[in-house]
PDB file of N, CA and C in Angstrom:
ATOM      1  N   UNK A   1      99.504  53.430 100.603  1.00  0.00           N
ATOM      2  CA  UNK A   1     100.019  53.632 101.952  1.00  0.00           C
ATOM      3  C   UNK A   1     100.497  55.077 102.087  1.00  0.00           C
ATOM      4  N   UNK A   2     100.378  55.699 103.142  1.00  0.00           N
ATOM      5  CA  UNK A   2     100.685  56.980 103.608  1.00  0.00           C
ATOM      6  C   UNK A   2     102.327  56.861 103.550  1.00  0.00           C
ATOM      7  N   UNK A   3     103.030  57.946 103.357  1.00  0.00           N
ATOM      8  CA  UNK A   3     104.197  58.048 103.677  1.00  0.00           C
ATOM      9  C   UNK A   3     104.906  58.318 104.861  1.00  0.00           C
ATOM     10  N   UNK A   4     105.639  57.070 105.221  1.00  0.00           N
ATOM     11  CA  UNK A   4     106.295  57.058 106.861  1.00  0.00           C
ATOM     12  C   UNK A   4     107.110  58.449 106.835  1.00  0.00           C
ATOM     13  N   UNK A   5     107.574  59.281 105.799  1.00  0.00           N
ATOM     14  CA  UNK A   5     108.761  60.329 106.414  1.00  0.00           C
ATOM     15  C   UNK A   5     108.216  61.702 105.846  1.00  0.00           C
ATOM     16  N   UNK A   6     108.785  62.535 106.292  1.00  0.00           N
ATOM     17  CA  UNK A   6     108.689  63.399 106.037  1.00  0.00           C
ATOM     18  C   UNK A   6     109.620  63.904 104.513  1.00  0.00           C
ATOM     19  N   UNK A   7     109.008  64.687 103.360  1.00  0.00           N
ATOM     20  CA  UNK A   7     109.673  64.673 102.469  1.00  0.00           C
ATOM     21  C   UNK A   7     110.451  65.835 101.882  1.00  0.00           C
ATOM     22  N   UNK A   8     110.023  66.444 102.814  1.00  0.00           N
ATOM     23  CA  UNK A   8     111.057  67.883 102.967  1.00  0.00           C
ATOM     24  C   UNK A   8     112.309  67.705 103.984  1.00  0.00           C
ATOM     25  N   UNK A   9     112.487  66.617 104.431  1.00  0.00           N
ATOM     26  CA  UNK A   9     113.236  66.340 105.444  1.00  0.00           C
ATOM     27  C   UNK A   9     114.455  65.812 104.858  1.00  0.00           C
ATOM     28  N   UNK A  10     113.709  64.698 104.145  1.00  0.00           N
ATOM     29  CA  UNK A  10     115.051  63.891 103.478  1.00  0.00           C
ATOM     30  C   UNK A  10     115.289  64.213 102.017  1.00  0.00           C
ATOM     31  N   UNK A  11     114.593  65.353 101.748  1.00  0.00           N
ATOM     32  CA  UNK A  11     115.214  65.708 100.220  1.00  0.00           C
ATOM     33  C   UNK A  11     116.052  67.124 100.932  1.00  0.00           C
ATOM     34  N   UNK A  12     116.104  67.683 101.710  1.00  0.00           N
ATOM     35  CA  UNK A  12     116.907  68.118 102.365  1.00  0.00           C
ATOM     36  C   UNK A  12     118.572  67.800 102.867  1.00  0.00           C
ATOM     37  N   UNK A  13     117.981  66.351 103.773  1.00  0.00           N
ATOM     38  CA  UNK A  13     118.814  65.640 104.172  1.00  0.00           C
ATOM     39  C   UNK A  13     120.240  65.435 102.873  1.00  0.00           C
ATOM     40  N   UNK A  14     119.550  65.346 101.617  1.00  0.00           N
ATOM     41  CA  UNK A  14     120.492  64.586 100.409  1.00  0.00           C
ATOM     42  C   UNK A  14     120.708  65.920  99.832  1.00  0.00           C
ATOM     43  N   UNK A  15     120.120  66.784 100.023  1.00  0.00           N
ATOM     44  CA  UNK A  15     120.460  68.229  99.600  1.00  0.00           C
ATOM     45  C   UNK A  15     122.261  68.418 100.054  1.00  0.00           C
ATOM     46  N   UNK A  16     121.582  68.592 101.803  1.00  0.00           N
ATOM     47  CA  UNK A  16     123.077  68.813 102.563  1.00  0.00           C
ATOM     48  C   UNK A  16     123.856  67.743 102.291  1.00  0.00           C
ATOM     49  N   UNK A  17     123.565  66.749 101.556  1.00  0.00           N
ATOM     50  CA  UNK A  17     125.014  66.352 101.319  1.00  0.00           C
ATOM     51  C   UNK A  17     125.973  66.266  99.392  1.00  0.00           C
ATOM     52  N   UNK A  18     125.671  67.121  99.070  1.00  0.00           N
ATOM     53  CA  UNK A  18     125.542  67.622  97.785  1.00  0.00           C
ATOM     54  C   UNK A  18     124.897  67.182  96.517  1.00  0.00           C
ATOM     55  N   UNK A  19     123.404  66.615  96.999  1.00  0.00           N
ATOM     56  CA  UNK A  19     123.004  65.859  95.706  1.00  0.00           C
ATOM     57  C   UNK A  19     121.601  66.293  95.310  1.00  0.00           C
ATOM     58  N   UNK A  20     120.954  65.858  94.516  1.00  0.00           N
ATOM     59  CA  UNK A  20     119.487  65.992  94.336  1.00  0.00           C
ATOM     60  C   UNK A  20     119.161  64.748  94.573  1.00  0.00           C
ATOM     61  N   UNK A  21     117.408  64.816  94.583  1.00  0.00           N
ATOM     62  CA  UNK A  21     116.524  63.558  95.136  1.00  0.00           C
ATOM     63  C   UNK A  21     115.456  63.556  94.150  1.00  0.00           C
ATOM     64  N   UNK A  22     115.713  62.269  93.101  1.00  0.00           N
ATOM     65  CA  UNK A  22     114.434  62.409  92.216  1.00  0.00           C
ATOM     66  C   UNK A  22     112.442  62.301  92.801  1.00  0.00           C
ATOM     67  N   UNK A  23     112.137  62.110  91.837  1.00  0.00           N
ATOM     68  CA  UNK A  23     110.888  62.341  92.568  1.00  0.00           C
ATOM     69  C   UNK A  23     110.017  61.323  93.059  1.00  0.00           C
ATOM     70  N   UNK A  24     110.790  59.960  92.962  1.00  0.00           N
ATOM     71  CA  UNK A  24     110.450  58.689  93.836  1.00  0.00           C
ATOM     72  C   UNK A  24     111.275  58.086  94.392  1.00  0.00           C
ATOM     73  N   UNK A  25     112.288  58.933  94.734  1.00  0.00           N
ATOM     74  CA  UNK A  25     113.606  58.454  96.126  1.00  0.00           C
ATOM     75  C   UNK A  25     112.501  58.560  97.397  1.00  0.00           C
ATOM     76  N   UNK A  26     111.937  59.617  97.791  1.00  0.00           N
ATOM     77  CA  UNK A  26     111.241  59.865  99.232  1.00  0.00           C
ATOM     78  C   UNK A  26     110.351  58.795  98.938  1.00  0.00           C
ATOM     79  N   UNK A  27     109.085  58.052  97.973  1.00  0.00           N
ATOM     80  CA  UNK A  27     108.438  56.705  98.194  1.00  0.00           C
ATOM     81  C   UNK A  27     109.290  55.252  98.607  1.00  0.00           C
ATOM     82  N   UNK A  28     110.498  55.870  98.136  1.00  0.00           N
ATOM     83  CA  UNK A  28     111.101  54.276  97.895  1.00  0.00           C
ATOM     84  C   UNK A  28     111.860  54.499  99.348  1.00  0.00           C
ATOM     85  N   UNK A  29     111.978  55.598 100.110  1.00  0.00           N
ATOM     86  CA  UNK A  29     112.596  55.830 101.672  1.00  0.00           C
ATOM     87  C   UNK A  29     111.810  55.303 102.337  1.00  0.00           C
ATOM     88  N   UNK A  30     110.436  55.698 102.267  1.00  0.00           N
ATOM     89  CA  UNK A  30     109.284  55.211 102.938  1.00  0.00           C
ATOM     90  C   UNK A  30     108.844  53.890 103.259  1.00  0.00           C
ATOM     91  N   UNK A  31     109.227  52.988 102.024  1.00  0.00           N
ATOM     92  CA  UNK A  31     108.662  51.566 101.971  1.00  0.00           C
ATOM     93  C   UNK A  31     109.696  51.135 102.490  1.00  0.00           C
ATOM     94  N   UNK A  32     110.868  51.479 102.707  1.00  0.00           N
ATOM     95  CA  UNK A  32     111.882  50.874 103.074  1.00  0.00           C
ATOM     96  C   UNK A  32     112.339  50.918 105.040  1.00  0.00           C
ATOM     97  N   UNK A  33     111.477  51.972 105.592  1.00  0.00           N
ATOM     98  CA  UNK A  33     111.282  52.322 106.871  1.00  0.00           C
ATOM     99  C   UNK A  33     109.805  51.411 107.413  1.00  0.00           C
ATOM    100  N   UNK A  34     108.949  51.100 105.957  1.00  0.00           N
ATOM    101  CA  UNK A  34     107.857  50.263 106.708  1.00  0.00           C
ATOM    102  C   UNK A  34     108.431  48.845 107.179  1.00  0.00           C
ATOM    103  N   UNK A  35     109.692  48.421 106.103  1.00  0.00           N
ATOM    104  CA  UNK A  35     109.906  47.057 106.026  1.00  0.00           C
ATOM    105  C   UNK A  35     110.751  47.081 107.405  1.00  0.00           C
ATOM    106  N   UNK A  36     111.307  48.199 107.367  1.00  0.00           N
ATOM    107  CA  UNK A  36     112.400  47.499 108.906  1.00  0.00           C
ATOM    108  C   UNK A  36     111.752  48.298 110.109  1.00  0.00           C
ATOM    109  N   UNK A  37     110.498  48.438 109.708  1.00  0.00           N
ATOM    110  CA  UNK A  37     109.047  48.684 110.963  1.00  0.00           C
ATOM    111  C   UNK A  37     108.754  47.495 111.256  1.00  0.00           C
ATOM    112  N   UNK A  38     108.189  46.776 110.478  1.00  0.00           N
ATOM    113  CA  UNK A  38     107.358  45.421 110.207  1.00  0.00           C
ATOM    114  C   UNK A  38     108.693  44.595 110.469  1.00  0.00           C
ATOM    115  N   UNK A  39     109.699  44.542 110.660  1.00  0.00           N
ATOM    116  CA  UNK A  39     110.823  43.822 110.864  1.00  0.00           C
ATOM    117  C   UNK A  39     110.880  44.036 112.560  1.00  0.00           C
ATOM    118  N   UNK A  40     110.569  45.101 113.033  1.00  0.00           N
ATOM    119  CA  UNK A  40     111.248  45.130 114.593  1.00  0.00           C
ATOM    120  C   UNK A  40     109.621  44.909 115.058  1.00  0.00           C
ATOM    121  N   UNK A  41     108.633  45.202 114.883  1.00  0.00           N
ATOM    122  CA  UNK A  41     107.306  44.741 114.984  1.00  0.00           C
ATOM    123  C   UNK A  41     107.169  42.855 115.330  1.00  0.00           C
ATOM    124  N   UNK A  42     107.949  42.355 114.022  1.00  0.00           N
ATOM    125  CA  UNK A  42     107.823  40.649 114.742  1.00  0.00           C
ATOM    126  C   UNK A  42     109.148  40.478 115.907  1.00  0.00           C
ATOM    127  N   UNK A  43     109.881  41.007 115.583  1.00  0.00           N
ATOM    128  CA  UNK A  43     111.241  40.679 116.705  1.00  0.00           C
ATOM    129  C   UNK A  43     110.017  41.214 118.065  1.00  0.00           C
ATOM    130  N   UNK A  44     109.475  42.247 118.245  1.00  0.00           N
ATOM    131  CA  UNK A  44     109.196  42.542 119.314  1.00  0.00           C
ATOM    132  C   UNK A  44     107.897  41.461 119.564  1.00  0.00           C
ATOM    133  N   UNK A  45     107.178  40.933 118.997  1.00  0.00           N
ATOM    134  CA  UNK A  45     106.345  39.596 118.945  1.00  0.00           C
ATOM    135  C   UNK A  45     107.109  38.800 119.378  1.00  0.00           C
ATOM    136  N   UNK A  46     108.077  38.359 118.673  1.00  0.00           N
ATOM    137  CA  UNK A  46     108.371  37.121 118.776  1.00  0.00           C
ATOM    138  C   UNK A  46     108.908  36.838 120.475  1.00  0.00           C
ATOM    139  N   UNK A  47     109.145  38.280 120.828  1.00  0.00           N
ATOM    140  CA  UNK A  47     110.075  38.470 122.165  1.00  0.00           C
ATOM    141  C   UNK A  47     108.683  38.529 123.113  1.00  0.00           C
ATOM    142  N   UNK A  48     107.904  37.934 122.871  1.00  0.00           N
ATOM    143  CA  UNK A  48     106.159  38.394 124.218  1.00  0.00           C
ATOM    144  C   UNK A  48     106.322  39.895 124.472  1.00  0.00           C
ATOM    145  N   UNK A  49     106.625  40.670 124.113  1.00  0.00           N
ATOM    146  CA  UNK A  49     106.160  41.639 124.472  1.00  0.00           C
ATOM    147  C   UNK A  49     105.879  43.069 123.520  1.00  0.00           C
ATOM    148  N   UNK A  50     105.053  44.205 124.433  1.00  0.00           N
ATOM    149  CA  UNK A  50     104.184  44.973 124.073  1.00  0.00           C
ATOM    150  C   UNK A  50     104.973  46.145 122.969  1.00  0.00           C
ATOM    151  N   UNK A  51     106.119  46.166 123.775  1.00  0.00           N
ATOM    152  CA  UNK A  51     106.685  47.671 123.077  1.00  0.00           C
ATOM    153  C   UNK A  51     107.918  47.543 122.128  1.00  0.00           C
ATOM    154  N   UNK A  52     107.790  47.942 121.419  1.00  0.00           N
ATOM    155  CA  UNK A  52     109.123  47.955 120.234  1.00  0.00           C
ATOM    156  C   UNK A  52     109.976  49.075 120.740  1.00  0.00           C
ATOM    157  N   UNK A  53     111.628  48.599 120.829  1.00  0.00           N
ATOM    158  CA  UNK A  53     112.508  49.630 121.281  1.00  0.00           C
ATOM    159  C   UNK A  53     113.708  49.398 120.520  1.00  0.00           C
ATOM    160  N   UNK A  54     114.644  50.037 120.696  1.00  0.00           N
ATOM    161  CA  UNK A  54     115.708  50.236 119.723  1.00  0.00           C
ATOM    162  C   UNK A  54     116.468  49.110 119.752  1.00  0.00           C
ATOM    163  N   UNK A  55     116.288  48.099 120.440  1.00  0.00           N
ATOM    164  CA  UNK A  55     116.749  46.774 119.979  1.00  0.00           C
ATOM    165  C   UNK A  55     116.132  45.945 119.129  1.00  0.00           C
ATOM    166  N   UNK A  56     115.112  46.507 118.509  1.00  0.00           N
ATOM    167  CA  UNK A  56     114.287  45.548 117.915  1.00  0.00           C
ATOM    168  C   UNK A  56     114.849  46.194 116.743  1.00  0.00           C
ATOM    169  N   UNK A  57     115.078  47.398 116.633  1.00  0.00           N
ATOM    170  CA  UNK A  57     115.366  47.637 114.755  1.00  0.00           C
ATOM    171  C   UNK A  57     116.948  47.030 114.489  1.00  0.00           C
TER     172      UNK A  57
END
């Protein structure tokens, strides 16, 4: 699977907050943004309709 984030972003992100980011923190960010994708994906199913919005995550 492609990676949902950007990985200069969030090894950044953990930068600015004084840490390092090993080199499978950004995969394991990723799978974890598909799951609560695929999480607001059925809420927005389950609700009949087309568009996923910030109530669904």
């Amino acid at each position: 699977m492609d990676s949902l984030v950007v990985g200069s972003k969030v090894k950044a992100y953990i930068k600015g907050k004084g840490l390092h980011t090993s080199g499978d923190a950004v995969e394991a960010v990723s799978k974890q943004v598909a799951k609560m994708l695929d999480a607001a994906v059925s809420r927005c199913k389950e609700n009949k309709r087309m568009t996923v919005r910030p109530c669904d995550l």
